[in-house]
Protein backbone atom coordinates (compact mmCIF):
# COMPACT_ATOMS: atom_id res chain seq x y z
CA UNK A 1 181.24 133.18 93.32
CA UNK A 2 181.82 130.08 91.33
CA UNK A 3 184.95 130.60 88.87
CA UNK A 4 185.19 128.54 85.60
CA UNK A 5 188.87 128.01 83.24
CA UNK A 6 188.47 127.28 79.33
CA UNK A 7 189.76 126.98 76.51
CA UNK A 8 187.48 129.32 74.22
CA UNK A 9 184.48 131.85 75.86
CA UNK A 10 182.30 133.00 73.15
CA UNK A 11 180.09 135.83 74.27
CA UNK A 12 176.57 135.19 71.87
CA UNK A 13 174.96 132.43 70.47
CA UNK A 14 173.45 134.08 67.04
CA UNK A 15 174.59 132.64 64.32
CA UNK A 16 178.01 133.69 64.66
CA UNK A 17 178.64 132.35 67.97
CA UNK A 18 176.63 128.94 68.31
CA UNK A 19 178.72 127.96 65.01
CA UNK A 20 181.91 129.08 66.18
CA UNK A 21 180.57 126.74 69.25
CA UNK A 22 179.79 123.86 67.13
CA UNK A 23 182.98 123.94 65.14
CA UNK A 24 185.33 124.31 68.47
CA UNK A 25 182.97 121.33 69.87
CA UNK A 26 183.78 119.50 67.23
CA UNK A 27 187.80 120.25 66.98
CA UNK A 28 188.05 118.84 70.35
CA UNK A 29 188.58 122.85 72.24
CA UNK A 30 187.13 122.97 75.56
CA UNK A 31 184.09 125.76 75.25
CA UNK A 32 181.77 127.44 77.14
CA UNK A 33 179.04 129.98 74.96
CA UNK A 34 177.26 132.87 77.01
CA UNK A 35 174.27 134.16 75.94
CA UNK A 36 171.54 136.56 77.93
CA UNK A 37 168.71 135.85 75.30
CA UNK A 38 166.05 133.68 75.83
CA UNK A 39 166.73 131.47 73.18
CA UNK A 40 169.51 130.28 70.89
CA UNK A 41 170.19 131.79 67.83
CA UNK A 42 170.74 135.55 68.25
CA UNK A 43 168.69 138.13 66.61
CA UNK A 44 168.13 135.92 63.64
CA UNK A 45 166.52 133.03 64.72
CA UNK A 46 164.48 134.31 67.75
CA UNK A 47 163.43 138.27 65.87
CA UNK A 48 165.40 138.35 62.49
CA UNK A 49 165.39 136.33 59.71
CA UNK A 50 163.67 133.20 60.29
CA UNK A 51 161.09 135.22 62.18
CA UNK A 52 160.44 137.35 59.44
CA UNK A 53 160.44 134.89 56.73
CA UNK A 54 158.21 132.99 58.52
CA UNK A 55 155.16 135.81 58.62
CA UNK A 56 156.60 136.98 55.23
CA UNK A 57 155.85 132.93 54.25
CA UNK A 58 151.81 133.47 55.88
CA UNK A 59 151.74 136.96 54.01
CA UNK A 60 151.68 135.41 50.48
CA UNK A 61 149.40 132.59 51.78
CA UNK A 62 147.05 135.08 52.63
CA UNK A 63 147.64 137.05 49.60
CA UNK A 64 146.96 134.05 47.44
CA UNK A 65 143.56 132.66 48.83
CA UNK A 66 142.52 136.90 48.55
CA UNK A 67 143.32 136.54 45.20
CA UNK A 68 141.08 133.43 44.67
CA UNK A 69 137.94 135.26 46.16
CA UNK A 70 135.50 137.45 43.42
CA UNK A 71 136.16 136.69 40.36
CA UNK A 72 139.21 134.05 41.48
CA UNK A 73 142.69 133.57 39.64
CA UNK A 74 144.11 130.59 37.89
CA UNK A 75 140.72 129.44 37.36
CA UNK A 76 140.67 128.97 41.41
CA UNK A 77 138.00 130.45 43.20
CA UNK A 78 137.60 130.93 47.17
CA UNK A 79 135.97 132.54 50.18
CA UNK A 80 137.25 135.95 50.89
CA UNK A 81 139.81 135.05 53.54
CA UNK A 82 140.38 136.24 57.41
CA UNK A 83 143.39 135.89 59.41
CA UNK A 84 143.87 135.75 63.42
CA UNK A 85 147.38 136.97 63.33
CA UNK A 86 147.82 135.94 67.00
CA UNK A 87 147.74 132.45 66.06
CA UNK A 88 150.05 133.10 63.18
CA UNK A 89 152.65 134.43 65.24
CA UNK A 90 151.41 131.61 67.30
CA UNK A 91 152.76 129.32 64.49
CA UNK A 92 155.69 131.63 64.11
CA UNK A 93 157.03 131.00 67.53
CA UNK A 94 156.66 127.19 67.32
CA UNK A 95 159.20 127.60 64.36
CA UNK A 96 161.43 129.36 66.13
CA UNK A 97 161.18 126.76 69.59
CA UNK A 98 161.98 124.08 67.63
CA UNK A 99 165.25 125.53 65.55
CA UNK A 100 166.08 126.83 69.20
CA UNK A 101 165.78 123.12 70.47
CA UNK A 102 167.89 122.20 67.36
CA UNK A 103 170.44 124.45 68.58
CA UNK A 104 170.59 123.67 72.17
CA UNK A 105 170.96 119.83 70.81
CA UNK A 106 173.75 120.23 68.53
CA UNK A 107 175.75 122.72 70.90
CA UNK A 108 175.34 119.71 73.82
CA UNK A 109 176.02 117.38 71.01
CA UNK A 110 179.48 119.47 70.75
CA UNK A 111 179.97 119.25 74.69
CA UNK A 112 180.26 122.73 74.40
CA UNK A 113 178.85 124.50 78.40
CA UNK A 114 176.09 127.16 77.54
CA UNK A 115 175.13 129.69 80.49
CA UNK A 116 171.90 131.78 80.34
CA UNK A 117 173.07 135.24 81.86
CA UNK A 118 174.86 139.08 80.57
CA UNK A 119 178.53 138.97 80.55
CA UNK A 120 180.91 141.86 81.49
CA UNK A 121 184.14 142.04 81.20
CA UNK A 122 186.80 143.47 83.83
CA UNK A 123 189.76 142.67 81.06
CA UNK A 124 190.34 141.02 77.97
CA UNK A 125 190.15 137.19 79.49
CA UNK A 126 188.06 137.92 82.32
CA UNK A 127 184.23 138.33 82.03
CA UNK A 128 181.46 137.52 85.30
CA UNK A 129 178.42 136.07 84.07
CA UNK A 130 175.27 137.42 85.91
CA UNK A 131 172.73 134.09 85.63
CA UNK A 132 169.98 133.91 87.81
CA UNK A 133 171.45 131.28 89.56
CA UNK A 134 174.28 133.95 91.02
CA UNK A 135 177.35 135.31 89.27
CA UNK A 136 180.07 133.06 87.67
CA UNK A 137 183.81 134.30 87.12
CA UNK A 138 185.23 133.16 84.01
CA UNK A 139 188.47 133.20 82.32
CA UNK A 140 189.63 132.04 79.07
CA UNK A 141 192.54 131.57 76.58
CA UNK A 142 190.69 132.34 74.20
CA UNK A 143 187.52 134.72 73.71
CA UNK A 144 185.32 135.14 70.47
CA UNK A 145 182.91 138.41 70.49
CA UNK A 146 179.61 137.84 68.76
CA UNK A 147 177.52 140.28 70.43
CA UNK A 148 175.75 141.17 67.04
CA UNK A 149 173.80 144.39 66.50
CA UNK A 150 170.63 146.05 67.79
CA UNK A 151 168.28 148.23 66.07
CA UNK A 152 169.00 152.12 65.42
CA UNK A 153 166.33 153.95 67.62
CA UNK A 154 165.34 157.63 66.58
CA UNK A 155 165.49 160.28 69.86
CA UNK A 156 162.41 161.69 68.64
CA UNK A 157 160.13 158.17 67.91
CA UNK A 158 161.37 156.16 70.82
CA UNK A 159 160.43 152.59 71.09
CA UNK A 160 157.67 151.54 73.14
CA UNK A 161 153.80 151.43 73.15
CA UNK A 162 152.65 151.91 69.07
CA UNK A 163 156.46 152.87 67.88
CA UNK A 164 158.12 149.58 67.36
CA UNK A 165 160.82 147.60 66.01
CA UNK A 166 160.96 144.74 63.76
CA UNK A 167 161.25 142.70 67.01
CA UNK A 168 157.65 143.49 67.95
CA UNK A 169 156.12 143.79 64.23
CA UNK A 170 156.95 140.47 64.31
CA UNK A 171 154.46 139.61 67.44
CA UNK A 172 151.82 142.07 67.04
CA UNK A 173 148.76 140.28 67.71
CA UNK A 174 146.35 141.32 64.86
CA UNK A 175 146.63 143.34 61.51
CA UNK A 176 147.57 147.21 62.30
CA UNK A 177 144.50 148.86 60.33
CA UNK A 178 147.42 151.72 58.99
CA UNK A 179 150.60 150.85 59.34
CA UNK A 180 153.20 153.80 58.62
CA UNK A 181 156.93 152.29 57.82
CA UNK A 182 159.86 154.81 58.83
CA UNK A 183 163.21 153.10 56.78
CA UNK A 184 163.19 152.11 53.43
CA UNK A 185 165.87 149.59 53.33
CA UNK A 186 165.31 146.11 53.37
CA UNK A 187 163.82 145.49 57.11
CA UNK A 188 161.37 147.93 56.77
CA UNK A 189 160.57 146.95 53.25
CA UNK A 190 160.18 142.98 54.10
CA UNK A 191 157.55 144.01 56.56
CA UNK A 192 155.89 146.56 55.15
CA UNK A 193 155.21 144.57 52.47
CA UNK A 194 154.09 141.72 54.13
CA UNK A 195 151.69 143.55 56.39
CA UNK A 196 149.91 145.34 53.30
CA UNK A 197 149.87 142.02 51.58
CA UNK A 198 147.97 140.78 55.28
CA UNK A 199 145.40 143.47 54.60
CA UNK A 200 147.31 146.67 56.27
CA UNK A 201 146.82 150.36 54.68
CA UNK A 202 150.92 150.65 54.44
CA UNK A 203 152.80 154.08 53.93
CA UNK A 204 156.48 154.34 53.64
CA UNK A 205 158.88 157.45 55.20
CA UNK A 206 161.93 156.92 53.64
CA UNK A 207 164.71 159.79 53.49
CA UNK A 208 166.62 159.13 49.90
CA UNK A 209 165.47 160.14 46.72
CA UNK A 210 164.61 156.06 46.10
CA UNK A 211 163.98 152.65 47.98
CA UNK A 212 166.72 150.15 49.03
CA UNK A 213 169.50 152.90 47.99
CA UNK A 214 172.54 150.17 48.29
CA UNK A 215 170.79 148.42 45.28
CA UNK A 216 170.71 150.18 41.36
CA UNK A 217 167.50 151.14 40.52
CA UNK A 218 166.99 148.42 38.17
CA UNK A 219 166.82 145.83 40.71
CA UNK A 220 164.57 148.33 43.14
CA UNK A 221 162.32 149.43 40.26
CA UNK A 222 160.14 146.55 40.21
CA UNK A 223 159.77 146.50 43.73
CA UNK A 224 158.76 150.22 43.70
CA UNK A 225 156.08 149.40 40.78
CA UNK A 226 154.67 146.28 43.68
CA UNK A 227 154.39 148.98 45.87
CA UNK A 228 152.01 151.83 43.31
CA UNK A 229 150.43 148.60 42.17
CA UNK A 230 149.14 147.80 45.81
CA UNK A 231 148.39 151.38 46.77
CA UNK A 232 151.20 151.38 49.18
CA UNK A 233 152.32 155.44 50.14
CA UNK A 234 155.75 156.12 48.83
CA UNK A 235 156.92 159.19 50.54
CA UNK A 236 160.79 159.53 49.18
CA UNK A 237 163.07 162.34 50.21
CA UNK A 238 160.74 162.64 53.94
CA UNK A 239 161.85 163.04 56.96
CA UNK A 240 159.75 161.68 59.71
CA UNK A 241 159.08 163.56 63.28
CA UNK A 242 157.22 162.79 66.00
CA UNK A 243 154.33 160.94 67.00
CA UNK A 244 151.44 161.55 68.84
CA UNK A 245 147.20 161.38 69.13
CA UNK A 246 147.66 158.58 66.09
CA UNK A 247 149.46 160.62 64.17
CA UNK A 248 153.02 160.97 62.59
CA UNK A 249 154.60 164.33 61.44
CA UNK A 250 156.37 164.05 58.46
CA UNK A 251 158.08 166.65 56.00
CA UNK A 252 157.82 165.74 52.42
CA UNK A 253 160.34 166.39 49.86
CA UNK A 254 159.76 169.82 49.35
CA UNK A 255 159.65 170.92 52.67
CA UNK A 256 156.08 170.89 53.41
CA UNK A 257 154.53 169.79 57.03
CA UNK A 258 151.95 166.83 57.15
CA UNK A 259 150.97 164.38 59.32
CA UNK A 260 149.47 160.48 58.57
CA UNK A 261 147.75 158.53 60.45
CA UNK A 262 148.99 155.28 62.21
CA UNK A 263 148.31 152.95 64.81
CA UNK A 264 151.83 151.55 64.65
CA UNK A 265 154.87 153.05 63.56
CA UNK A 266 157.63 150.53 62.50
CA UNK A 267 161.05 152.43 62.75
CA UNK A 268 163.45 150.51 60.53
CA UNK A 269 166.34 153.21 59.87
CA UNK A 270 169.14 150.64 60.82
CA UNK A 271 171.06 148.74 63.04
CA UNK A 272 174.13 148.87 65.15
CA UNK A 273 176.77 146.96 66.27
CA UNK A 274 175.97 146.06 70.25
CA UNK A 275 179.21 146.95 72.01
CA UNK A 276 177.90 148.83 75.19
CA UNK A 277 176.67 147.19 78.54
CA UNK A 278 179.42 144.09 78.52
CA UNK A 279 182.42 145.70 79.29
CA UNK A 280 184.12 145.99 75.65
CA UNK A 281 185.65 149.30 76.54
CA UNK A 282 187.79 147.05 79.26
CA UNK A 283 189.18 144.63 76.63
CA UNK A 284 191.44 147.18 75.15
CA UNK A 285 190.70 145.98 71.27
CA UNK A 286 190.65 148.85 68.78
CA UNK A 287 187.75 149.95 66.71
CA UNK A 288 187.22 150.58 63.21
CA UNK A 289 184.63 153.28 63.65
CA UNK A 290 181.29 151.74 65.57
CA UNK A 291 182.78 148.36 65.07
CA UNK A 292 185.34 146.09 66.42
CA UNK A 293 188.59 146.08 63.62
CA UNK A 294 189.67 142.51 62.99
CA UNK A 295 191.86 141.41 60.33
CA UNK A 296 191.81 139.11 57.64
CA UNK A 297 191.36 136.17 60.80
CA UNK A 298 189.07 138.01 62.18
CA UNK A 299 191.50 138.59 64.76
CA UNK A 300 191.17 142.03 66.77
CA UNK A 301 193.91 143.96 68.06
CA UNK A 302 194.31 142.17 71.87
CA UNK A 303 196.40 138.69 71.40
CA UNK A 304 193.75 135.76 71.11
CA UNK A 305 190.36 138.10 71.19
CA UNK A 306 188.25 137.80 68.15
CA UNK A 307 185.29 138.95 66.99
CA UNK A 308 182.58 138.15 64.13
CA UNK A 309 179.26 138.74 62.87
CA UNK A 310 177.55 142.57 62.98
CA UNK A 311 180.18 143.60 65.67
CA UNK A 312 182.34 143.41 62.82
CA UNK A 313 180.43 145.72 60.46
CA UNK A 314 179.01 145.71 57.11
CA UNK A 315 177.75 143.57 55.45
CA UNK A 316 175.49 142.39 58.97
CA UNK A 317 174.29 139.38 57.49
CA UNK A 318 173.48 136.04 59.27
CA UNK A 319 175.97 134.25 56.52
CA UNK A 320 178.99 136.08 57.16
CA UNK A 321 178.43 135.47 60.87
CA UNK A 322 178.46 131.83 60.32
CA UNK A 323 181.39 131.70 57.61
CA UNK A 324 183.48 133.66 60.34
CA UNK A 325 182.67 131.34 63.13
CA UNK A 326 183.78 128.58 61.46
CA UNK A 327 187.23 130.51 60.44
CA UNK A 328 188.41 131.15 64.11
CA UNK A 329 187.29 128.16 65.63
CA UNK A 330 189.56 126.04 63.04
CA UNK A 331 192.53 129.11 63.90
CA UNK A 332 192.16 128.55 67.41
CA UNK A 333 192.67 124.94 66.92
CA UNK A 334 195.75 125.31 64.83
CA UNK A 335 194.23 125.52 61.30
CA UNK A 336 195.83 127.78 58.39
CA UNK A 337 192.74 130.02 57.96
CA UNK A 338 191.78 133.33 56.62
CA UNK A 339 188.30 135.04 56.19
CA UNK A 340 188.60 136.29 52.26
CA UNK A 341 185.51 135.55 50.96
CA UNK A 342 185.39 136.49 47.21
CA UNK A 343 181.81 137.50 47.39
CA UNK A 344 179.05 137.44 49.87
CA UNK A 345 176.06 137.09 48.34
CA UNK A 346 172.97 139.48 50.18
CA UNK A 347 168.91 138.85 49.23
CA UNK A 348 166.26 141.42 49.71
CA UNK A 349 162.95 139.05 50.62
CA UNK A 350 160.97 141.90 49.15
CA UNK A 351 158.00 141.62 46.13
CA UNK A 352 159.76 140.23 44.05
CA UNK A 353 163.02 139.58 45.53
CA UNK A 354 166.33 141.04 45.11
CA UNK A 355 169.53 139.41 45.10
CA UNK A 356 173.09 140.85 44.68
CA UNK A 357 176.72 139.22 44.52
CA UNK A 358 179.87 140.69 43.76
CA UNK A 359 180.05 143.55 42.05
CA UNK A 360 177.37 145.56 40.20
CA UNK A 361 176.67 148.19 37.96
CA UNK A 362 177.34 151.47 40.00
CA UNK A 363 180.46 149.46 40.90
CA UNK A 364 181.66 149.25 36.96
CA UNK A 365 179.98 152.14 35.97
CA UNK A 366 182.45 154.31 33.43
CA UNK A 367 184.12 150.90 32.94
CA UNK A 368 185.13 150.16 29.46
CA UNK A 369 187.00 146.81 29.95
CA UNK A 370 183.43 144.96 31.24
CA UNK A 371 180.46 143.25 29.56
CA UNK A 372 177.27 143.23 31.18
CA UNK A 373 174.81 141.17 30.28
CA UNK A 374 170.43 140.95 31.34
CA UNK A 375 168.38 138.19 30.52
CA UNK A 376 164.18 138.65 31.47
CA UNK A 377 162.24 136.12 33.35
CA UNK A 378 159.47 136.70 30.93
CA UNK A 379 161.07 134.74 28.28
CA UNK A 380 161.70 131.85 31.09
CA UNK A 381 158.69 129.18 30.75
CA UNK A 382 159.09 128.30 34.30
CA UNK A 383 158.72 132.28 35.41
CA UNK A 384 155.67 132.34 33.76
CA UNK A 385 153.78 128.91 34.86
CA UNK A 386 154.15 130.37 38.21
CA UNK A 387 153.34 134.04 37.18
CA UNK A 388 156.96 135.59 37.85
CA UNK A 389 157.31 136.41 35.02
CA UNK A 390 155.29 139.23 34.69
CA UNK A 391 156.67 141.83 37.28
CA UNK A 392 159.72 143.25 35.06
CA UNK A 393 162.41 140.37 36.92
CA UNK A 394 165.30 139.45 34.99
CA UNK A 395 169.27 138.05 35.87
CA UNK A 396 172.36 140.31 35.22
CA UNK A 397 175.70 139.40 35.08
CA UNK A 398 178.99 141.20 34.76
CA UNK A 399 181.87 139.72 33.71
CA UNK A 400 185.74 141.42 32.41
CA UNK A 401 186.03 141.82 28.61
CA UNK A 402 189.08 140.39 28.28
CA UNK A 403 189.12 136.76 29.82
CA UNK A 404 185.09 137.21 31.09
CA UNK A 405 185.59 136.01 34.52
CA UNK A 406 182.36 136.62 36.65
CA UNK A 407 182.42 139.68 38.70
CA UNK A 408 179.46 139.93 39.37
CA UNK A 409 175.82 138.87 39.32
CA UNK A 410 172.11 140.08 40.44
CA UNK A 411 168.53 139.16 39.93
CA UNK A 412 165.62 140.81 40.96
CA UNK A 413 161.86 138.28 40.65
CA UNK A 414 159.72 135.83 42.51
CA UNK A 415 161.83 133.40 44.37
CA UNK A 416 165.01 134.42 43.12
CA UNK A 417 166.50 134.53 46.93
CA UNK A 418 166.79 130.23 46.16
CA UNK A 419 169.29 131.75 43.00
CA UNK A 420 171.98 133.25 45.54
CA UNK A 421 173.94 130.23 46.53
CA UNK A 422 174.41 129.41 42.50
CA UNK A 423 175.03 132.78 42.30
CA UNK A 424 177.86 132.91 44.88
CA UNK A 425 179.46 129.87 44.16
CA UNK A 426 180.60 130.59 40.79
CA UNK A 427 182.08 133.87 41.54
CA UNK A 428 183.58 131.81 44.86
CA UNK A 429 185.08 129.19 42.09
CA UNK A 430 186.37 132.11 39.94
CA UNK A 431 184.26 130.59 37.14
CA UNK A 432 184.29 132.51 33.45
CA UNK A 433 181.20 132.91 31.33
CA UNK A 434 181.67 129.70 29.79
CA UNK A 435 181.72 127.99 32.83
CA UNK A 436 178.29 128.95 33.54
CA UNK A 437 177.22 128.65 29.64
CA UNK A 438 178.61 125.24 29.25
CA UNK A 439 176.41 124.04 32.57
CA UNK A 440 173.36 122.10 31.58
CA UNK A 441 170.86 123.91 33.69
CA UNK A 442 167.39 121.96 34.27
CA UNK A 443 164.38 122.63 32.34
CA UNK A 444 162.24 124.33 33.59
CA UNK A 445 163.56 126.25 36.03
CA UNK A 446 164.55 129.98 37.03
CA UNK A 447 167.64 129.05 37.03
CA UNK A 448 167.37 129.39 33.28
CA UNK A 449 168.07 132.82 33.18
CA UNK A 450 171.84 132.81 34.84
CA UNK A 451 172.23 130.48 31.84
CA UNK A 452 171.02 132.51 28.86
CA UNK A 453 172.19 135.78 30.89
CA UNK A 454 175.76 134.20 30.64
CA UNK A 455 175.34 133.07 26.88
CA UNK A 456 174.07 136.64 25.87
CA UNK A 457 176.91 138.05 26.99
CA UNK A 458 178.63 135.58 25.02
CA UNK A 459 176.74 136.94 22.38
CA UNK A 460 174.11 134.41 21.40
CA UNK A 461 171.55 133.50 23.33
CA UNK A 462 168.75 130.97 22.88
CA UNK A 463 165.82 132.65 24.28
CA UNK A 464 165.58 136.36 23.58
């Protein structure tokens, strides 16, 4: 068995771990990242978010030219369109090669040693590497766990054959003719959307009382109206059962049996940290529930073990992942560094989209020493020349009373996901409502309506 000494082991090269790689790369820390997946990047480059934005992308293509057929939109007519989704995801997966080939380069770039194989650990330090080349010992001062998450699988709609995951919605090789959507939180709601906009009959099994239950309803309700606009089945307060002969038994809200038909079945209830199958029950590092607990270093409870990204816990976003990477590789090098973000912002690439930072209005509700403040794309000229304006959007902040500091700021419209780095970068700087007032933001733009959001709840805006 060949044995290998470093510096820093990182177990998973999502976006968590290849970063962390980069950064120790760069810092001069000798590094070797293990990773069993086929190809760099973790769950969000190879089946997660790039994936998904990239059919989401062909989606409204598709939707667009449908709209140009009959009677035409925009004064644009056009042939009533077709798609051969096989060459999509075709299309798809040549995206994905070439940011994996982008990783690869900038991780040898770093000189940092990547092996293809499953680790498991036999203590804290100590992992073997199973590569099809034969096993590798390996031992290391210092380990970074970035195993990420998984998704949730029900016992009663396993996955295989027409029950799937995102990971194979996202490689099906034509249009399911009824596509039936179990989960409606943000996964499930990105697809499900994106198939009905490809042509699907979509229906939606989705246990609360309301879609996307971590946002308010304001920002969910124009999503929800998308949805009865495009004859998509809304079945709230369901619970779904088992499937069988094309068929899915659900219960509705009131109790009552039914069944719908389906070719596929998308389950999207969820997903978990991965911590079983690589030995993390050796390592001795204590747990904060289903996750790993790290502190404000994302340091975990075993001298020089850390751990980032999903295995963390909430929020499990690609971002975060990154951020923390970054954090312990400049620790491990002898950097003064904490992870204490002020806000990380999170985007729902639904229709329209959803965006939330900081602190919102279930989180203030009953407050009396807050203004809030919502400005409507429909009165932004920019919104409307590229019809998002019509679909109830608008930009709220929320700021304190008494020196208005930002706490807080959300939009729900067309392209508003581009908004969430302005978004999070003023409540990063600790900017006040004049900050954001006294910006000159570019006409026109969407980008508008942070600006008179911020004035109104100064009390005079321009454009309402």
């Amino acid at each position: 068995m060949q044995t290998l000494k470093t510096k820093v082991l990182i177990i998973g090269a999502g976006t968590g771990g290849y970063v962390a790689g980069i950064r120790c790369g760069q810092l001069g820390l000798d590094t070797i990242l293990v990773d069993a997946s086929p190809g760099l990047g973790g769950t969000c480059l190879n089946v997660g978010c790039i994936p998904s934005k990239a059919i989401i992308h062909a989606a409204g293509k598709y939707e667009t030219v449908a709209k140009a057929a009959g009677d035409g939109t925009l004064g644009i007519t056009a042939s009533t369109p077709a798609i051969d989704l096989s060459k999509t995801v075709e299309w798809k997966d040549g995206v994905v090669k070439k940011l994996n080939a982008g990783v690869a380069a900038l991780l040898k770039k770093a000189k940092v040693k990547v092996i293809k194989g499953w680790a498991e650990f036999s203590d804290a330090k100590t992992c073997t590497v199973k590569t099809d080349d034969g096993d590798i010992r390996i031992t290391a001062e210092h380990v970074i766990l970035a195993t990420g998450s998984e998704p949730v699988e029900l016992p009663f709609l396993p996955f295989g054959g027409d029950v799937i995951s995102s990971t194979e919605a996202l490689s099906l090789p034509e249009v399911p003719k009824k596509l039936v959507v179990v989960g409606g939180g943000y996964i499930g709601l990105e697809l499900g959307i994106a198939f009905r906009k490809l042509g699907a009959e979509v229906a939606i099994v989705e246990m609360a009382e309301r879609i996307l239950p971590l946002y308010d309803k304001a920002l969910t309700d124009p999503v929800a109206k998308w949805l009865e606009k495009h004859g998509v089945q809304l079945l709230l307060g369901a619970r779904a059962g088992g499937f069988g002969d094309g068929k899915l038994n659900v219960t509705d809200k009131d109790g009552n049996p039914m069944q719908l038909d389906a070719d596929k079945v998308l389950v999207t209830v969820g997903r978990r940290a991965r911590t079983q199958g690589w030995g993390l029950e050796n390592m001795g590092v204590a747990m904060n529930g289903p996750f790993v607990k790290i502190d404000n270093r994302c340091a975990t409870s075993m001298k020089n073990v850390w751990a980032i990204g999903d295995l963390t816990g909430e929020p499990m976003l690609a971002h975060k992942g990154s951020a923390q990477g970054e954090v312990v590789a400049e620790i491990i090098a002898g950097h003064d560094r904490v992870f204490d973000p002020t806000t990380i912002a999170a985007v729902c690439f639904t229709e329209p989209e959803i965006v939330s930072a900081g602190l919102g209005p279930d989180d203030v509700k009953g407050r009396d020493d807050v203004i809030q403040a919502v400005f409507p794309f429909a009165a932004i000229g920019r919104a409307l020349a590229i019809e998002a304006g019509e679909d109830g959007g608008f930009v709220r902040v929320i700021a304190s009373k008494s020196d208005h500091r930002l706490l807080g700021v959300q939009a729900v419209g067309q392209h508003v996901s581009e908004l969430s780095n302005s978004f999070a970068q003023m409540l990063e700087m600790g900017a006040v409502l004049e900050d954001v007032a006294g910006t000159i933001h570019v006409h026109p733009t969407l980008g508008e309506a942070f600006h008179e959001a911020s004035l109104r709840a100064l009390g005079h805006a321009i454009h309402i």
